[in-house]
Protein backbone atom coordinates (compact mmCIF):
# COMPACT_ATOMS: atom_id res chain seq x y z
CA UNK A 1 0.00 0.00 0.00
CA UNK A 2 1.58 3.63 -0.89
CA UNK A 3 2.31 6.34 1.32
CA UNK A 4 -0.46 8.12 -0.23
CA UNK A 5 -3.06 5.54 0.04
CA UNK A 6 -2.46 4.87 3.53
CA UNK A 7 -3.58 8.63 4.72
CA UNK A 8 -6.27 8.39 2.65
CA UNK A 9 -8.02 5.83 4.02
CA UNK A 10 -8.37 5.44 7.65
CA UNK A 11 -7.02 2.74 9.83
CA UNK A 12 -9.76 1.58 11.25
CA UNK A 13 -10.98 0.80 7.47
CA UNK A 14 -7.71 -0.59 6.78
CA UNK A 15 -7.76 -2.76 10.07
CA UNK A 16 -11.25 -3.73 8.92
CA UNK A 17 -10.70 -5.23 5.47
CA UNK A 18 -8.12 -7.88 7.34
CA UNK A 19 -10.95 -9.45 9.94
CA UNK A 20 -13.50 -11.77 9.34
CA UNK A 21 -16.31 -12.56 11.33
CA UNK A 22 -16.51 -16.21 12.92
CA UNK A 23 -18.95 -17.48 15.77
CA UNK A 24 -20.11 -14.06 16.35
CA UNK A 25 -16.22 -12.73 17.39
CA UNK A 26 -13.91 -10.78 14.73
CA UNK A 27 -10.67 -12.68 13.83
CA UNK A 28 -8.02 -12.15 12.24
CA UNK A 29 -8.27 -13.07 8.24
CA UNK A 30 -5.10 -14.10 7.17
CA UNK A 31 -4.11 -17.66 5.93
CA UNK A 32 -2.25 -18.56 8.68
CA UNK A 33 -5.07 -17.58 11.59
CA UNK A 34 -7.69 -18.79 9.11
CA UNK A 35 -5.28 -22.08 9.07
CA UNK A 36 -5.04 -22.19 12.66
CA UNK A 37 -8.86 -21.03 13.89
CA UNK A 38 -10.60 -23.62 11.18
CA UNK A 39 -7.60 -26.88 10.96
CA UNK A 40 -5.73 -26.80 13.88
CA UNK A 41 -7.68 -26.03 16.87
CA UNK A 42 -11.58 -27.46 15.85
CA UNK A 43 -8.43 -30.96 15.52
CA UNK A 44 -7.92 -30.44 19.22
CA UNK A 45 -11.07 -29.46 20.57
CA UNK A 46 -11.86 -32.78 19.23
CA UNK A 47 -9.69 -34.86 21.30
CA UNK A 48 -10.90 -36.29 24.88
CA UNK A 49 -7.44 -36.08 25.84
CA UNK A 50 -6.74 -32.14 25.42
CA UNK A 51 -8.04 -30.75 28.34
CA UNK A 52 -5.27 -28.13 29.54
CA UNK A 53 -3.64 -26.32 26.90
CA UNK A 54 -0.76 -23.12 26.95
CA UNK A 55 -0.67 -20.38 24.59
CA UNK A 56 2.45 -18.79 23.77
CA UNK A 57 2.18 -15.11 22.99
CA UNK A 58 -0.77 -12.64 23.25
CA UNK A 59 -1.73 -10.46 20.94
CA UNK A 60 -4.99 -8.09 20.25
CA UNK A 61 -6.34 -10.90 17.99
CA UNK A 62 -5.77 -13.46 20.22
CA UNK A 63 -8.53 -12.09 22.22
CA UNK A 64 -10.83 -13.93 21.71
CA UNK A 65 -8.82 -17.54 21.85
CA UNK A 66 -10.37 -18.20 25.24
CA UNK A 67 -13.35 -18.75 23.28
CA UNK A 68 -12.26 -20.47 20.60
CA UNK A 69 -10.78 -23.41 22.44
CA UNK A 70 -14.04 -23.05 24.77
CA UNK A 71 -14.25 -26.42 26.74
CA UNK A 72 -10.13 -26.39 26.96
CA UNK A 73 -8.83 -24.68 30.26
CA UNK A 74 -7.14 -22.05 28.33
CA UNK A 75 -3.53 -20.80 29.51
CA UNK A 76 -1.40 -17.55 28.38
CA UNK A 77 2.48 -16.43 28.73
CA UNK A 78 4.22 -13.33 27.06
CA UNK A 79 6.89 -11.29 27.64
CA UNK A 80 5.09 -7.95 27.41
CA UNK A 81 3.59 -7.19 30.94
CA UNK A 82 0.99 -4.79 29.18
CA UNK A 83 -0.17 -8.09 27.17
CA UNK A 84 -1.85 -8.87 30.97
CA UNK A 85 -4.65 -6.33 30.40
CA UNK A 86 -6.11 -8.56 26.84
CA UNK A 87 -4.74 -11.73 28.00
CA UNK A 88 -7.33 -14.83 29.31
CA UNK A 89 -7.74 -15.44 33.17
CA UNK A 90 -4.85 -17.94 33.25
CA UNK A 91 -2.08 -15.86 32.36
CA UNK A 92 1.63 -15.10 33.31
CA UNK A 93 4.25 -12.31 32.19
CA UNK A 94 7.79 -14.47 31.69
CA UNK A 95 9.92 -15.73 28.48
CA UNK A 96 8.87 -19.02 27.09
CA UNK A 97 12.67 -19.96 28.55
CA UNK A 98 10.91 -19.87 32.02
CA UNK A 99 7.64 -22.20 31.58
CA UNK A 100 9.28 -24.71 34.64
CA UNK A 101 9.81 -21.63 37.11
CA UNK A 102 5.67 -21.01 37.10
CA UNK A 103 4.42 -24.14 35.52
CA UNK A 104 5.11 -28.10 37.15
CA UNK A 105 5.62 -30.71 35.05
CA UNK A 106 3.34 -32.14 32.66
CA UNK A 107 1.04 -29.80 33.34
CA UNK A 108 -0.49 -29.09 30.10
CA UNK A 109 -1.80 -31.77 27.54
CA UNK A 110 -1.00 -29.18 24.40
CA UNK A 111 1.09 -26.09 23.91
CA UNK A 112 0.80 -23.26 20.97
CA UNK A 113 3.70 -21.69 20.23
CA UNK A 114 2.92 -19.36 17.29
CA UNK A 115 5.36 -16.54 16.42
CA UNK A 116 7.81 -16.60 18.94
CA UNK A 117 10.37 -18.11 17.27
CA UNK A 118 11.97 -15.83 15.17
CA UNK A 119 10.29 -13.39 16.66
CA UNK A 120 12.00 -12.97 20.29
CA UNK A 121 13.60 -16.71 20.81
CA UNK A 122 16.11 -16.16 17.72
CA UNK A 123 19.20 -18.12 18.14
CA UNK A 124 19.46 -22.04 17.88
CA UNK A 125 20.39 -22.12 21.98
CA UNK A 126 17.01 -19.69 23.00
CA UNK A 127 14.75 -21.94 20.28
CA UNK A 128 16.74 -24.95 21.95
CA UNK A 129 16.13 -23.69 25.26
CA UNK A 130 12.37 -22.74 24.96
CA UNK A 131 11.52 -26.64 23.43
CA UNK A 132 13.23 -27.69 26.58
CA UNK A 133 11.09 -25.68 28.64
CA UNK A 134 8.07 -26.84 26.56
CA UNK A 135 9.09 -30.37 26.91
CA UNK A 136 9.43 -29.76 30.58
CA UNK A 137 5.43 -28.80 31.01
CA UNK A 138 3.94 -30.80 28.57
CA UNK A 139 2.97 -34.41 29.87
CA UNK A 140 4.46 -37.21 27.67
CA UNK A 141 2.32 -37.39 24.27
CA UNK A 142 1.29 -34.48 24.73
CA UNK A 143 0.87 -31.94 21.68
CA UNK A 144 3.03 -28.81 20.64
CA UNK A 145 2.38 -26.98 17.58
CA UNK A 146 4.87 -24.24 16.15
CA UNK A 147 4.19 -21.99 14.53
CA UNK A 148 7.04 -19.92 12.64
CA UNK A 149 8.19 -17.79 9.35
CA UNK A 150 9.92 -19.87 7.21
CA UNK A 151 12.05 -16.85 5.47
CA UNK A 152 15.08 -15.13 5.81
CA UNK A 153 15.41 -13.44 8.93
CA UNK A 154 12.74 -15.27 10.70
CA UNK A 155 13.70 -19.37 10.05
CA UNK A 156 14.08 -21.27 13.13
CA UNK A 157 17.87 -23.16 12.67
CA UNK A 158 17.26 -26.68 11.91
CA UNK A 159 14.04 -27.12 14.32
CA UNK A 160 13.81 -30.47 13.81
CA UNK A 161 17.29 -31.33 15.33
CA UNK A 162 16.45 -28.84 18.28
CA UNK A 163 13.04 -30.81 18.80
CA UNK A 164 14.75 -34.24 18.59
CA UNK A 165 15.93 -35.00 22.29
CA UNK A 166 12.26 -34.51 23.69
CA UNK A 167 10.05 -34.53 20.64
CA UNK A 168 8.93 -36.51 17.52
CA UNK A 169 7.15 -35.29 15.02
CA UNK A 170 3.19 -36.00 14.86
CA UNK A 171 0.86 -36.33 11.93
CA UNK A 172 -2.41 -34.00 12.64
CA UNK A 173 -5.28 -35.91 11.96
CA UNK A 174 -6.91 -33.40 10.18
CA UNK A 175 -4.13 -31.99 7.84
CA UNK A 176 -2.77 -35.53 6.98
CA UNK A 177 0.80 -34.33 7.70
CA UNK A 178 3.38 -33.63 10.31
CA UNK A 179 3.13 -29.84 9.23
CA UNK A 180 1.47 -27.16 7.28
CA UNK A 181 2.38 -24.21 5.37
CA UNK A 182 0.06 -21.33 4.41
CA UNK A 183 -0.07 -19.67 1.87
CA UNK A 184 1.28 -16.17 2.73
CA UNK A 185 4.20 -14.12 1.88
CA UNK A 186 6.23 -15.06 5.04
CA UNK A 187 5.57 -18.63 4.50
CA UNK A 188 3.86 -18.84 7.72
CA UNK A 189 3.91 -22.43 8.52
CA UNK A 190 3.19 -24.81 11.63
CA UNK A 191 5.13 -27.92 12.91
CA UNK A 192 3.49 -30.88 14.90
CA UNK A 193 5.29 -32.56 17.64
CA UNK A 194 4.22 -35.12 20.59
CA UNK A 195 6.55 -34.95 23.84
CA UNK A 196 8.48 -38.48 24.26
């Protein structure tokens, strides 16, 4: 979008023309929310087992999460202490790094981590060290689902090797495949993993 084009038409217009309406609640309408609202979570909401899940990161369309995994005790972290004021009930202000200091073990039958890698947690030891951490809360089978940029500047370092000493990768159900990729600029895409 220009310069120009950009004073012309007012944010609120602009901020309008990227949401979409779903269950009576505004989201966020790119492909990879749209791939993560209608594949990945209606997957888990569907499972018995999935009754305690952590969410990784807070933003001002993750609002309305609490709802959308509605029957899922529904858990929040971020760094940002003024993330507190949008985030759920359950929430704590700490580094993905620090899940065991709050957190006990297997405490959480799925984890979301969308965004934070590359995006805070940039270096193969801080990715490295925030699976561990992961690993540390999750019970064993449990679920984790990253969620990352797959482009210059953003691409985790070989995730697969730094999931490898507590994780193996997991075919979703409904995707058919032990990851996705949408179809977006930034080659948003999200990895599966069950903790050993």
């Amino acid at each position: 979008m220009s310069p120009t084009w950009r004073r012309l038409v007012p944010r609120s217009l602009r901020l309008r023309s990227r949401l979409r309406l779903k269950n009576g609640r505004w989201r966020l309408d790119t492909p990879d929310r749209v791939l993560l609202e209608d594949v990945i979570a209606p997957e888990f909401l569907r499972q018995d087992d999935i009754r305690r899940m952590l969410d990784v990161g807070v933003a001002w369309y993750t609002r309305t999460y609490p709802r959308l995994y509605e029957g899922i005790e529904y858990h929040t972290i971020d760094v940002d202490p003024a993330m507190r004021r949008i985030a759920g009930p359950h929430h704590h202000t700490l580094s993905m790094t620090e899940l065991p200091t709050v957190y006990p073990a297997d405490t959480f039958d799925l984890v979301v981590c969308n965004g934070v890698f590359g995006w805070g947690l940039d270096t193969a030891d801080e990715v490295g060290r925030g699976l561990d951490a992961c690993a540390e809360v999750l019970r064993p089978g449990g679920w984790l689902v990253v969620g990352w940029n797959d482009m210059a500047g953003r691409r985790i370092p070989d995730l697969d090797a730094l999931a490898a000493p507590r994780f193996d990768r997991a075919i979703l159900p409904a995707a058919r495949a032990d990851h996705l990729v949408s179809a977006t600029p930034y080659a948003h895409r999200y990895d599966f993993f069950t903790r050993r």
